[in-house]
N, C-alpha and C. Protein backbone atom coordinates (compact mmCIF):
# COMPACT_ATOMS: atom_id res chain seq x y z
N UNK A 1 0.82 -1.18 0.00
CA UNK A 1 0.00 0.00 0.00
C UNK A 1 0.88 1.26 0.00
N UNK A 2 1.81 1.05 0.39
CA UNK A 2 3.11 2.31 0.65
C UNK A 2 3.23 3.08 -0.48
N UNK A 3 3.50 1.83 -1.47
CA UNK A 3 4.51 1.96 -2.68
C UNK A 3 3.32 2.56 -3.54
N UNK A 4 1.99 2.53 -3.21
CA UNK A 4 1.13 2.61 -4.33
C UNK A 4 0.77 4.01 -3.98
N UNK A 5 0.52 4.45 -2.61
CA UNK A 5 0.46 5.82 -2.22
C UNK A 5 1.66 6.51 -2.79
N UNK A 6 2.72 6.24 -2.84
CA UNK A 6 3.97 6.96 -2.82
C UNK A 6 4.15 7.39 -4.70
N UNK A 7 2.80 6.40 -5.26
CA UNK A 7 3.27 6.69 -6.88
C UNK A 7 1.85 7.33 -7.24
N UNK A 8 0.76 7.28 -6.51
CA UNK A 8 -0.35 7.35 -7.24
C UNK A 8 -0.78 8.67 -6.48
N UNK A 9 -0.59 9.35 -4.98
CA UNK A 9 -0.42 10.78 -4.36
C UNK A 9 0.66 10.51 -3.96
N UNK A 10 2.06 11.14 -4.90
CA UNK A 10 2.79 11.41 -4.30
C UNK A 10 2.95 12.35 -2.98
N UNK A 11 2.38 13.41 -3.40
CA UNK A 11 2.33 14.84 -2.47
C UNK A 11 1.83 14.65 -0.74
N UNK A 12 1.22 13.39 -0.65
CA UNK A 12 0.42 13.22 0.84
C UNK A 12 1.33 12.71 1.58
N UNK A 13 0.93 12.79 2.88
CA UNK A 13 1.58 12.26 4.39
C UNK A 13 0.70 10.92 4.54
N UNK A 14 1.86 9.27 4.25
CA UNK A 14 1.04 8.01 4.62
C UNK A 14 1.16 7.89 6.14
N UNK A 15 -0.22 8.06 6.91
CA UNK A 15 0.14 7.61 8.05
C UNK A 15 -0.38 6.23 8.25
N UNK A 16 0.36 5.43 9.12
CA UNK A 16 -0.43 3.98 9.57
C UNK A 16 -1.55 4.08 10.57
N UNK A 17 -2.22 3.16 10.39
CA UNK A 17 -3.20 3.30 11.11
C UNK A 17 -2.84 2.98 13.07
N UNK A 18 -2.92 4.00 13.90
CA UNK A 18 -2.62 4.41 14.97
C UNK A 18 -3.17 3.09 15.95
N UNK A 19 -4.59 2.54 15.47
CA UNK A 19 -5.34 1.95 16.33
C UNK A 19 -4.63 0.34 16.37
N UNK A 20 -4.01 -0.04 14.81
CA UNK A 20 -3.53 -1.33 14.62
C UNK A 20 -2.46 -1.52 15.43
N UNK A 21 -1.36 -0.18 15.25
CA UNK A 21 -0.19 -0.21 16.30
C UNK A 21 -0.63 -0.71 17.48
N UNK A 22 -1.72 0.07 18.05
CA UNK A 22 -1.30 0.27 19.47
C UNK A 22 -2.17 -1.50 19.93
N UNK A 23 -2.73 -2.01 18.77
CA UNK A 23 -3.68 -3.46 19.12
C UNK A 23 -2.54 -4.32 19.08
N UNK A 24 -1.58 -4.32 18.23
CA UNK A 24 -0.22 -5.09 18.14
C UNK A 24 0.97 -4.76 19.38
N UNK A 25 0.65 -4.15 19.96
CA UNK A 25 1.76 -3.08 20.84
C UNK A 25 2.08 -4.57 22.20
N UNK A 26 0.91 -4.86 22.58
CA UNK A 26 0.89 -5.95 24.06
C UNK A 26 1.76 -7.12 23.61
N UNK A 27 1.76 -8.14 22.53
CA UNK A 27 2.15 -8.69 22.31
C UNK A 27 3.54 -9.11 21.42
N UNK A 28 4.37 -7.79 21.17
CA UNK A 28 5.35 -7.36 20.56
C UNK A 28 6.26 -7.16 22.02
N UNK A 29 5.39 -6.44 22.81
CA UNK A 29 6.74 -5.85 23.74
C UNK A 29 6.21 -7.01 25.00
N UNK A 30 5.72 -7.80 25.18
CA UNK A 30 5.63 -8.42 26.36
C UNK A 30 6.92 -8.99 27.08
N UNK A 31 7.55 -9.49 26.12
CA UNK A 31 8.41 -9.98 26.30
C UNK A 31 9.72 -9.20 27.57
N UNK A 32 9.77 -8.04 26.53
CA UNK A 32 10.73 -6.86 26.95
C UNK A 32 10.09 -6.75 28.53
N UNK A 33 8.73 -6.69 28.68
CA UNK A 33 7.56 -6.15 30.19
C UNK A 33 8.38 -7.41 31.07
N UNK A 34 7.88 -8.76 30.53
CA UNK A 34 8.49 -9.49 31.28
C UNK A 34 10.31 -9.69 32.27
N UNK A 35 10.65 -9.03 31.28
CA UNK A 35 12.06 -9.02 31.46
C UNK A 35 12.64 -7.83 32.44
N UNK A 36 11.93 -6.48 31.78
CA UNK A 36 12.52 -5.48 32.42
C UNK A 36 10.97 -4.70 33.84
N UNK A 37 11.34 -4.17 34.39
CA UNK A 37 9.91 -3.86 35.35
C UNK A 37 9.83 -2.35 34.70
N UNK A 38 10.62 -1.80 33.90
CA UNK A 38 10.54 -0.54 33.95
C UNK A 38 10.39 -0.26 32.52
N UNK A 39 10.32 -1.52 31.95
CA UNK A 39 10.26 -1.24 30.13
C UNK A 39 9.33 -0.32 29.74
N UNK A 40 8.05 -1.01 30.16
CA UNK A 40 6.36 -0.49 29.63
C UNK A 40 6.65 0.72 29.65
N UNK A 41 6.95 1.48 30.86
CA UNK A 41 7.43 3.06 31.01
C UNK A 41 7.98 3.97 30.17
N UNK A 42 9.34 2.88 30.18
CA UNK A 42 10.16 3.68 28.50
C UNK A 42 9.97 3.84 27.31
N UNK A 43 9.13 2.65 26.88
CA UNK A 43 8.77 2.52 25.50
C UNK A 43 7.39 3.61 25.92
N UNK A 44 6.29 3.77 26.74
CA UNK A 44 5.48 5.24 26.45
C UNK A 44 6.41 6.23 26.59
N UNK A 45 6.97 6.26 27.13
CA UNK A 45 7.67 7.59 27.09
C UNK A 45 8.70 7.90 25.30
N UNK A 46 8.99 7.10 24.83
CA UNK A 46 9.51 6.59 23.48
C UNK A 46 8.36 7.26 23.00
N UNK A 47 7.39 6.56 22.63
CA UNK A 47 6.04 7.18 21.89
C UNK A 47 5.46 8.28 21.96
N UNK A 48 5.47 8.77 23.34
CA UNK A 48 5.07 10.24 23.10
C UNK A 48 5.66 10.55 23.48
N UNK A 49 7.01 10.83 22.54
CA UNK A 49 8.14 11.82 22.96
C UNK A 49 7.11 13.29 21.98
N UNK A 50 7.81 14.31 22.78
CA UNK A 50 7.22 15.60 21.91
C UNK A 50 8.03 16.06 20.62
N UNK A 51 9.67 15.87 20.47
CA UNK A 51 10.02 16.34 19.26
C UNK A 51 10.77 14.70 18.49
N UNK A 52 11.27 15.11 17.36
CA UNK A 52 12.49 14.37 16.70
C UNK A 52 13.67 13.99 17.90
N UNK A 53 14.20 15.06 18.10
CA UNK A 53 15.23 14.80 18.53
C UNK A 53 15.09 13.68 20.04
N UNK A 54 14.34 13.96 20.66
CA UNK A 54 13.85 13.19 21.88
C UNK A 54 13.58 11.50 21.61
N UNK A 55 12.68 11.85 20.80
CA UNK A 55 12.50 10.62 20.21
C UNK A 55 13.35 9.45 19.71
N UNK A 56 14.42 10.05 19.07
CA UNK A 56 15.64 9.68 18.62
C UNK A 56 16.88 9.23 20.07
N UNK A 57 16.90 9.90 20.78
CA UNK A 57 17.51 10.06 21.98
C UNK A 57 16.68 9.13 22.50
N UNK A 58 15.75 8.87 22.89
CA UNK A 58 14.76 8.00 23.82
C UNK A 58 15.47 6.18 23.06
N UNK A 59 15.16 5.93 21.48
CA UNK A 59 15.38 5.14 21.48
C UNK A 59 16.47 4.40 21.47
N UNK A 60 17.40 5.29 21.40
CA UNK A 60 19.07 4.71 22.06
C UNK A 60 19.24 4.05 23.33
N UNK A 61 18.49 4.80 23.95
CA UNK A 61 18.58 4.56 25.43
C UNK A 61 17.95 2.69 25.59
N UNK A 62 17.20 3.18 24.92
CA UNK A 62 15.98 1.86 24.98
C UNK A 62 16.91 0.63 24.39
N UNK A 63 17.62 0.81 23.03
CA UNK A 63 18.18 -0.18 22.43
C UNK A 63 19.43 -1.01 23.70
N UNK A 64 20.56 -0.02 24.38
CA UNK A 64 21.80 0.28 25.09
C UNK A 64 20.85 -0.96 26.11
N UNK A 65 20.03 0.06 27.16
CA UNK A 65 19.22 -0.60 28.20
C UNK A 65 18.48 -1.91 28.17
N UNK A 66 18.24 -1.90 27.44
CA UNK A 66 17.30 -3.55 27.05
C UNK A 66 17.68 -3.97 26.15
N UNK A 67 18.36 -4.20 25.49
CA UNK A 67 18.94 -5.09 24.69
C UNK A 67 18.14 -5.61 23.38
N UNK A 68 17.85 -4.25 22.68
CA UNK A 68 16.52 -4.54 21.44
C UNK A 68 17.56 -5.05 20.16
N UNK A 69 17.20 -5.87 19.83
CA UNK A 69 17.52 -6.75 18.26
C UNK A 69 17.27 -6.04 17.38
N UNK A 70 18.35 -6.13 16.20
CA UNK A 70 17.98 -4.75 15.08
C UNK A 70 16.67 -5.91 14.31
N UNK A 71 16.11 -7.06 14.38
CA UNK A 71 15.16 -7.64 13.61
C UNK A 71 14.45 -7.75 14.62
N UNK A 72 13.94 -7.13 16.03
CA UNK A 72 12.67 -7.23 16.34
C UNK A 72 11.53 -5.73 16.42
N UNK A 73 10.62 -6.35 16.67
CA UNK A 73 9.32 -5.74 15.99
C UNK A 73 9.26 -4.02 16.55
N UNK A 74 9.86 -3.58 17.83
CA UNK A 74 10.29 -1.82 18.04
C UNK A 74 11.18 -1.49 16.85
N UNK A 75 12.21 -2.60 16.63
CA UNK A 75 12.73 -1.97 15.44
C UNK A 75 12.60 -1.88 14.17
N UNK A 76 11.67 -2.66 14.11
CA UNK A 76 10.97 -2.24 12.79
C UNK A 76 9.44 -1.10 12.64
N UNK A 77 9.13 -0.86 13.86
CA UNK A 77 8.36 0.16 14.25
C UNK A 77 9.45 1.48 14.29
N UNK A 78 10.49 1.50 14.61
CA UNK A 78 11.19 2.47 14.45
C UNK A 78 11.61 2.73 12.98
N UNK A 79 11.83 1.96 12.12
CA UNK A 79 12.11 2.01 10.85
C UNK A 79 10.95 3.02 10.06
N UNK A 80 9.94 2.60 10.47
CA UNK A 80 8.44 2.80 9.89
C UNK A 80 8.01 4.47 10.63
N UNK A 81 9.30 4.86 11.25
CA UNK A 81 8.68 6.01 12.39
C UNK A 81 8.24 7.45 11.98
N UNK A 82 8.55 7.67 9.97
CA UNK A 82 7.86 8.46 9.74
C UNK A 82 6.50 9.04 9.50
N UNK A 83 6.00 7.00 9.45
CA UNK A 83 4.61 7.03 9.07
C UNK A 83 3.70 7.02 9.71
N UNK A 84 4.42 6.90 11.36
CA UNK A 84 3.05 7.20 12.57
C UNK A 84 3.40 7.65 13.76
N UNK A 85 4.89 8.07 14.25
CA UNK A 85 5.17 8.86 15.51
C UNK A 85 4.53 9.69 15.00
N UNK A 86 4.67 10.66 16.50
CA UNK A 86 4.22 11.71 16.82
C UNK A 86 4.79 12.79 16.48
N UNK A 87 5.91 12.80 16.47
CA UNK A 87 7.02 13.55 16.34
C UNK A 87 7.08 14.47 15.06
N UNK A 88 6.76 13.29 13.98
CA UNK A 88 6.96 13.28 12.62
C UNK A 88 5.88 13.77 12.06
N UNK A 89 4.39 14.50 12.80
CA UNK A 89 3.45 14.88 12.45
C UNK A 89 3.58 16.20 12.99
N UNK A 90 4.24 16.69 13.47
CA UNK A 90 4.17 17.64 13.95
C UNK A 90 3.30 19.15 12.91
N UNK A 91 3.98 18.79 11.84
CA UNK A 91 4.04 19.94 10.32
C UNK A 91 2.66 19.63 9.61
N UNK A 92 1.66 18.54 10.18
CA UNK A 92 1.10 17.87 9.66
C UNK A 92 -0.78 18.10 10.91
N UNK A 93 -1.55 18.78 9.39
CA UNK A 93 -2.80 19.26 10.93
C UNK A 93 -3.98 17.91 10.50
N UNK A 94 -4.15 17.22 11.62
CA UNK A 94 -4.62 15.95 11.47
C UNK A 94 -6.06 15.98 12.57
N UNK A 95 -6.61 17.51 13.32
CA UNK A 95 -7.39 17.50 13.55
C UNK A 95 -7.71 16.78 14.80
N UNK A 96 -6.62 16.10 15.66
CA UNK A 96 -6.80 15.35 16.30
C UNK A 96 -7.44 13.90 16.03
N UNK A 97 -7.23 13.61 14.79
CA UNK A 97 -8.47 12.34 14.33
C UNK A 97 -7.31 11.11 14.42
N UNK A 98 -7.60 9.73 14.62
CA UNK A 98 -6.56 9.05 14.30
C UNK A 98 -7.00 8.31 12.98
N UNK A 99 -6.40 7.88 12.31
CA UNK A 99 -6.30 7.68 10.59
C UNK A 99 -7.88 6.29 10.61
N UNK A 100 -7.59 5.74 11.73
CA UNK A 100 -8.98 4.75 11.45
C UNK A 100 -10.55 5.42 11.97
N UNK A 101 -10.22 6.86 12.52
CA UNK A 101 -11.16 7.70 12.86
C UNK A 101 -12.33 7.59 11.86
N UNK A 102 -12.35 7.79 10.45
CA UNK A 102 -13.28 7.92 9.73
C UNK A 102 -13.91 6.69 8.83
N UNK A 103 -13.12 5.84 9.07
CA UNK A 103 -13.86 4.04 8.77
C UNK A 103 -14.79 4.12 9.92
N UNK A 104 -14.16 4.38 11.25
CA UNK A 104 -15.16 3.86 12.45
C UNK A 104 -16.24 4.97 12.41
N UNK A 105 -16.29 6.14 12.22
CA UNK A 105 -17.48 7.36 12.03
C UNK A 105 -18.27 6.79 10.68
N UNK A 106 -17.75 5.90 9.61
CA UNK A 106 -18.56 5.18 8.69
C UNK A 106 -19.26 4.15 9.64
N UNK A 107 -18.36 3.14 10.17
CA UNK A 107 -18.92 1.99 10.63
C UNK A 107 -20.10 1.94 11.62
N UNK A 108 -20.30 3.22 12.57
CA UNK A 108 -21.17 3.15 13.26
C UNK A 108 -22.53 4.15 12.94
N UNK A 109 -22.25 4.83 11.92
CA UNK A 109 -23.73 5.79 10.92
C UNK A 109 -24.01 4.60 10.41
N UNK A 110 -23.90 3.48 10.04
CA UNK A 110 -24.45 1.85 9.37
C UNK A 110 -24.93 0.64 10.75
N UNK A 111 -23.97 1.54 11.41
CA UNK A 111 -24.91 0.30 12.43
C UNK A 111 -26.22 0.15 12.54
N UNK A 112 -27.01 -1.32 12.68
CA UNK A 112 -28.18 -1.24 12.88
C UNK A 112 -28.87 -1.42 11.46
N UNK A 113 -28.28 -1.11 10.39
CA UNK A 113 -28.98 -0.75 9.34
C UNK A 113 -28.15 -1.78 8.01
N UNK A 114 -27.12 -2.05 8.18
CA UNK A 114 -26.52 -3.14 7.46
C UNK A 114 -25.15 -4.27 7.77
N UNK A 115 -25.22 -5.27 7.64
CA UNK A 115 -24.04 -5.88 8.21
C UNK A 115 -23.21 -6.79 7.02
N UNK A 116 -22.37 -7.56 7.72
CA UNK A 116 -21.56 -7.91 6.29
C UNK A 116 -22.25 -8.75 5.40
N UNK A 117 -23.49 -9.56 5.53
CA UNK A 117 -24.35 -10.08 4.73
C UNK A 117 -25.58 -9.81 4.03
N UNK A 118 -25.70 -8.23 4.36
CA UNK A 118 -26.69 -7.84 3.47
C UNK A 118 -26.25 -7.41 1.87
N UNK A 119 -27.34 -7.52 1.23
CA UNK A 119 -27.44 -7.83 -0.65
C UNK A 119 -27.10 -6.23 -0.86
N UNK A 120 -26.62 -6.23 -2.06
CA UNK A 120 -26.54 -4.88 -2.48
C UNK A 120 -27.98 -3.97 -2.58
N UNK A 121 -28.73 -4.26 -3.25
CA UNK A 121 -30.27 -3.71 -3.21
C UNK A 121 -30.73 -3.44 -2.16
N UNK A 122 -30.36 -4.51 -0.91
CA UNK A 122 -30.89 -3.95 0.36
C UNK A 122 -30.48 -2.89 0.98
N UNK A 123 -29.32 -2.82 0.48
CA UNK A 123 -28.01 -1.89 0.73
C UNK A 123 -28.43 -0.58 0.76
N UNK A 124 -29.02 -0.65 -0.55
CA UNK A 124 -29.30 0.80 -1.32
C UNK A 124 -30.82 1.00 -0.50
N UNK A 125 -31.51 0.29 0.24
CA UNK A 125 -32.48 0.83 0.82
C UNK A 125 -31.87 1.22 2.33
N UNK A 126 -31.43 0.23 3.12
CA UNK A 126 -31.29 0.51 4.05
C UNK A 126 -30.12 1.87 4.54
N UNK A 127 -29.68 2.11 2.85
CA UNK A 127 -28.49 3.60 3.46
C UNK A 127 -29.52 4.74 3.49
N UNK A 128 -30.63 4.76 2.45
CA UNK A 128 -31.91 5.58 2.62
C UNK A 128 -32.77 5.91 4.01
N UNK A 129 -33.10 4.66 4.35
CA UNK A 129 -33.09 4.66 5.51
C UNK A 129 -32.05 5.50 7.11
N UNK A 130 -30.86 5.04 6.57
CA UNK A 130 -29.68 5.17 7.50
C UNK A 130 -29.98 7.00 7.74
N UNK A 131 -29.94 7.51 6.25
CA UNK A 131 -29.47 8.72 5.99
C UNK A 131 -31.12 9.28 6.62
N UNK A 132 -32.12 9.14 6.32
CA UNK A 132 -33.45 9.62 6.87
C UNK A 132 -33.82 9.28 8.71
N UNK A 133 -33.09 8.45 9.00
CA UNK A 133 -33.48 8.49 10.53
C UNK A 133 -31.78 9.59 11.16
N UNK A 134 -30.77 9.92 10.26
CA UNK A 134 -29.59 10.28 11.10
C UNK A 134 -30.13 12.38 10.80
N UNK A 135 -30.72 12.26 9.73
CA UNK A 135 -31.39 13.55 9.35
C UNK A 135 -32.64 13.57 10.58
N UNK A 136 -33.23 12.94 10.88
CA UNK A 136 -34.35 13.12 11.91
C UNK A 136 -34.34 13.26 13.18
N UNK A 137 -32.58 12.28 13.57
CA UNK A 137 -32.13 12.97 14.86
C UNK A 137 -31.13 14.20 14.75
N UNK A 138 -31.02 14.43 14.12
CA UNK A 138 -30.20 15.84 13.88
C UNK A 138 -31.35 16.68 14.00
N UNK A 139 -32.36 16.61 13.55
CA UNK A 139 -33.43 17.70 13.65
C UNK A 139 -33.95 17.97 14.93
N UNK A 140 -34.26 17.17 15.68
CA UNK A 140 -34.75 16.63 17.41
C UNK A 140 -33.64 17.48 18.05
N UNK A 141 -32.18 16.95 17.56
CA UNK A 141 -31.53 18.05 18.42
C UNK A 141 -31.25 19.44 18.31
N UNK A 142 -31.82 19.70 16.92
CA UNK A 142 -31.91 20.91 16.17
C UNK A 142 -32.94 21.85 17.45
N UNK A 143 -34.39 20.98 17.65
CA UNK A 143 -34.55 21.09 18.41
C UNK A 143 -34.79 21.27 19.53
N UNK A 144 -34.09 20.95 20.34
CA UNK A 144 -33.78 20.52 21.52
C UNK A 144 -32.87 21.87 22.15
N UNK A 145 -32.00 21.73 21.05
CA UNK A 145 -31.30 23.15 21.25
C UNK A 145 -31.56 24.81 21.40
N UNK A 146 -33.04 25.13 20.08
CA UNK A 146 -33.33 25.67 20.31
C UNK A 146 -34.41 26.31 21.33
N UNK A 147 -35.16 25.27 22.02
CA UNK A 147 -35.91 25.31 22.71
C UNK A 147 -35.79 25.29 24.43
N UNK A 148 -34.31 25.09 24.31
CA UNK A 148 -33.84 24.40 25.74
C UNK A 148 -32.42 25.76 26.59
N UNK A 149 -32.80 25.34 27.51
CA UNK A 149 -31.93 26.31 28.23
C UNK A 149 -30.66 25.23 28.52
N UNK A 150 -29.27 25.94 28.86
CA UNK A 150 -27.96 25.49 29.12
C UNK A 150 -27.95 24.86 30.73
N UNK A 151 -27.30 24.09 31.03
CA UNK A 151 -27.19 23.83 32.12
C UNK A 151 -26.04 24.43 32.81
N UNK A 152 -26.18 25.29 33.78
CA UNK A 152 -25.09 26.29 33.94
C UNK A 152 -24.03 25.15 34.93
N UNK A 153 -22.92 25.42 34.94
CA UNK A 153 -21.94 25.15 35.80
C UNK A 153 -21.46 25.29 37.11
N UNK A 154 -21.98 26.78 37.12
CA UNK A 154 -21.64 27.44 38.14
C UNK A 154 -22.79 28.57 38.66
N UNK A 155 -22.86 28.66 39.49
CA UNK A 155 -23.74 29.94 40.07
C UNK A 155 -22.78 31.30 39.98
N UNK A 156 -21.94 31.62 38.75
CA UNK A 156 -21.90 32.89 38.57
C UNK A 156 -22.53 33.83 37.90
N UNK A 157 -22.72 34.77 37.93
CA UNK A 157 -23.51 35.31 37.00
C UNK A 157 -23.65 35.59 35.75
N UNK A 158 -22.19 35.83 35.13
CA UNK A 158 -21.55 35.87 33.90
C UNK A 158 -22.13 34.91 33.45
N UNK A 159 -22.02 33.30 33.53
CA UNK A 159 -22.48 32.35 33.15
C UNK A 159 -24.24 32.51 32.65
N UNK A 160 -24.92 33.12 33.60
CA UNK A 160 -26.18 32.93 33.41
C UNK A 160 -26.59 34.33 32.36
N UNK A 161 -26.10 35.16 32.31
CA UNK A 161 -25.76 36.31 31.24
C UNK A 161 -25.77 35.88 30.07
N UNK A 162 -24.42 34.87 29.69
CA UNK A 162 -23.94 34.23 28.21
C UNK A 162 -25.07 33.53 28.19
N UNK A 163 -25.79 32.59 29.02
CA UNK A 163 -26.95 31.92 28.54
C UNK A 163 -27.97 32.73 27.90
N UNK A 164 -28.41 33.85 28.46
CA UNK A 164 -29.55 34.34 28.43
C UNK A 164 -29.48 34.90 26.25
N UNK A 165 -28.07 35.90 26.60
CA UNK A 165 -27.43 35.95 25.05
C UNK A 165 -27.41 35.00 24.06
N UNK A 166 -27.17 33.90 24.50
CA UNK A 166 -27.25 32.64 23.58
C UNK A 166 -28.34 32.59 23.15
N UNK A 167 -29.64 32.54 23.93
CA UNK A 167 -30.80 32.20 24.04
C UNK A 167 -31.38 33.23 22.80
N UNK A 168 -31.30 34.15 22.51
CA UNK A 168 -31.71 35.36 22.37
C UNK A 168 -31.12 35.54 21.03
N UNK A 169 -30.10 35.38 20.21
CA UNK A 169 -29.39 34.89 19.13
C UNK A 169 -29.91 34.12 18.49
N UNK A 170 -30.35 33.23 19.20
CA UNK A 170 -30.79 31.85 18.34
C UNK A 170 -31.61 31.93 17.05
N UNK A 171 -32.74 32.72 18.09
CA UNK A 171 -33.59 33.10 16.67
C UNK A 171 -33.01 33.62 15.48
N UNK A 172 -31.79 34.73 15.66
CA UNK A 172 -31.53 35.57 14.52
C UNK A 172 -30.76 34.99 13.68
N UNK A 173 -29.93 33.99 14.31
CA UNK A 173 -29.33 32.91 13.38
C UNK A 173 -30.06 32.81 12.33
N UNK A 174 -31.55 32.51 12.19
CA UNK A 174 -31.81 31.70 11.35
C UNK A 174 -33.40 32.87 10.45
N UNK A 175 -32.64 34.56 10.55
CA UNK A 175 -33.22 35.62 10.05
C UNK A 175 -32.88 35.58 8.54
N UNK A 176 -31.72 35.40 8.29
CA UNK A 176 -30.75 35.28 7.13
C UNK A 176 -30.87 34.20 6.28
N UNK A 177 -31.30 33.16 6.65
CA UNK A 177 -31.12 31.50 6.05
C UNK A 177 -32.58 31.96 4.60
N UNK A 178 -31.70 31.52 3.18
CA UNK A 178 -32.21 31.30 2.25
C UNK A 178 -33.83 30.77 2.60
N UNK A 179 -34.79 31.53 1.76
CA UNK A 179 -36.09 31.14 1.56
C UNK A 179 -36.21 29.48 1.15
N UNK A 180 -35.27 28.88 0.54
CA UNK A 180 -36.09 27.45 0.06
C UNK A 180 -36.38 26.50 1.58
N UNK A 181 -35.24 27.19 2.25
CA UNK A 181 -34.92 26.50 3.53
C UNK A 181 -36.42 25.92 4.44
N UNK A 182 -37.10 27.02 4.37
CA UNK A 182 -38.20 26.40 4.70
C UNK A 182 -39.58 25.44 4.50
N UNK A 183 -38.86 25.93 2.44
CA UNK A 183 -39.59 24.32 1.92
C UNK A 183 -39.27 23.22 2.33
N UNK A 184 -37.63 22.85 2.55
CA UNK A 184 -36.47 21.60 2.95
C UNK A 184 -37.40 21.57 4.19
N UNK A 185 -37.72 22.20 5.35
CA UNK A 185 -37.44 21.87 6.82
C UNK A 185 -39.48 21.32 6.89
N UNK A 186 -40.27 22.15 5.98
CA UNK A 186 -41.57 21.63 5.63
C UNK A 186 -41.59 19.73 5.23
N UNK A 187 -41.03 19.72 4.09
CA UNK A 187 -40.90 18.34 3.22
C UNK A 187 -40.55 17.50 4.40
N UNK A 188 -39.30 17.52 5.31
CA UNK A 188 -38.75 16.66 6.13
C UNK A 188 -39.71 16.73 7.21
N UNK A 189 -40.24 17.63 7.66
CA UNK A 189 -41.58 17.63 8.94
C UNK A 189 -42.40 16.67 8.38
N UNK A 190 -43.20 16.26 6.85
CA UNK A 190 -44.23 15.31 6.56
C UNK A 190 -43.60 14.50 6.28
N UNK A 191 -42.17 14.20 5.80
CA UNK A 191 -41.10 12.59 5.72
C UNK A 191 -41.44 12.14 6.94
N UNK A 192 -41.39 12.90 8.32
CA UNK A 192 -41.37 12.26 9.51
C UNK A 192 -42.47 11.67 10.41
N UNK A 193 -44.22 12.54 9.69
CA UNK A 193 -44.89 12.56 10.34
C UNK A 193 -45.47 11.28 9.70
N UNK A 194 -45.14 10.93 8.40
CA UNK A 194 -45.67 9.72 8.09
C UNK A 194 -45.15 8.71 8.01
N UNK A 195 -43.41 8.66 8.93
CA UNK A 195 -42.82 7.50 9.18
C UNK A 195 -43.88 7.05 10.88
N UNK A 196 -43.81 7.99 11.56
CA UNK A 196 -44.45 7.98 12.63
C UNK A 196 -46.15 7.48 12.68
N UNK A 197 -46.83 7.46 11.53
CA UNK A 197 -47.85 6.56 11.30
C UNK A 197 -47.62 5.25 10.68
């Protein structure tokens, strides 16, 4: 997959997927856990080092101290260290998301609604579906929001001020919003009222 990113977008940052590392992570270093009491420690501290240089420095230490094999699996995670430290993202705005972030924000808008054995045709109904009940709770909280007061934090007053302002905005938000808008928000009020019969 490297080689095919590296010819077909050259221009992008390949990162690995963050979640696979860290599912492979227990059974790569156990060994090292077993051996040393203070490993687990070093190797997080290895991982979230904050720059290059640390990082680099961290894993010397690690190799010297524990006795890492240039053919086992940190060192070939180190090899690979442009494509998913931390370090190496620095230049790189990723939103806080980790790279399997948006399979799993797919995987769970489908939950409920298709699994690995449904037919293609069903497919195509049940994403209709998917997309008309995720539009209907978006609206509820559309809702919800506008109709509802904040739950304050604190008994200061400032706090209950910004609420009141919030409150009071809301409406005008939606002074400006294009005329069809209220055909869209009509149509979806009778989509809903006759799922509900």
């Amino acid at each position: 997959m490297g080689n095919a990113i590296k010819k077909v977008f050259p221009n992008t940052r390949h990162r690995l997927c963050e979640w696979h590392i860290e599912r492979h992570e227990p059974e790569h270093i156990r060994p090292f856990v077993a051996r040393y009491s203070d490993f687990q420690e070093s190797y997080r501290h290895w991982v979230n080092s904050d720059t290059i240089e640390e990082y680099e420095k961290k894993i010397e230490v690690m190799r010297s101290r524990y006795n890492l094999e240039h053919n086992c699996w940190i060192s070939e995670m180190y090899n690979q260290r442009i494509h998913w430290a931390k370090p190496f993202f620095k230049d790189s705005f990723l939103a806080s998301m980790t790279t399997s972030g948006r399979s799993e924000s797919i995987n769970s808008f489908f939950d409920g609604f298709v699994n690995s054995n449904t037919m293609l045709n069903a497919f195509v109904l049940q994403y209709e579906i998917a997309v008309e009940t995720r539009r209907a709770t978006e609206e509820d909280e559309d809702f919800k929001t506008m109709n509802s007061r904040a739950v304050l934090s604190s008994v200061h007053p400032i706090e209950a001020k910004a609420d009141d302002l919030t409150i009071q905005e809301k409406p005008k938000a939606f002074e400006n919003a294009p005329q069809g808008c209220s055909t869209e928000i009509s149509q979806a009020d009778e989509l809903l009222q006759e799922k509900q019969w």
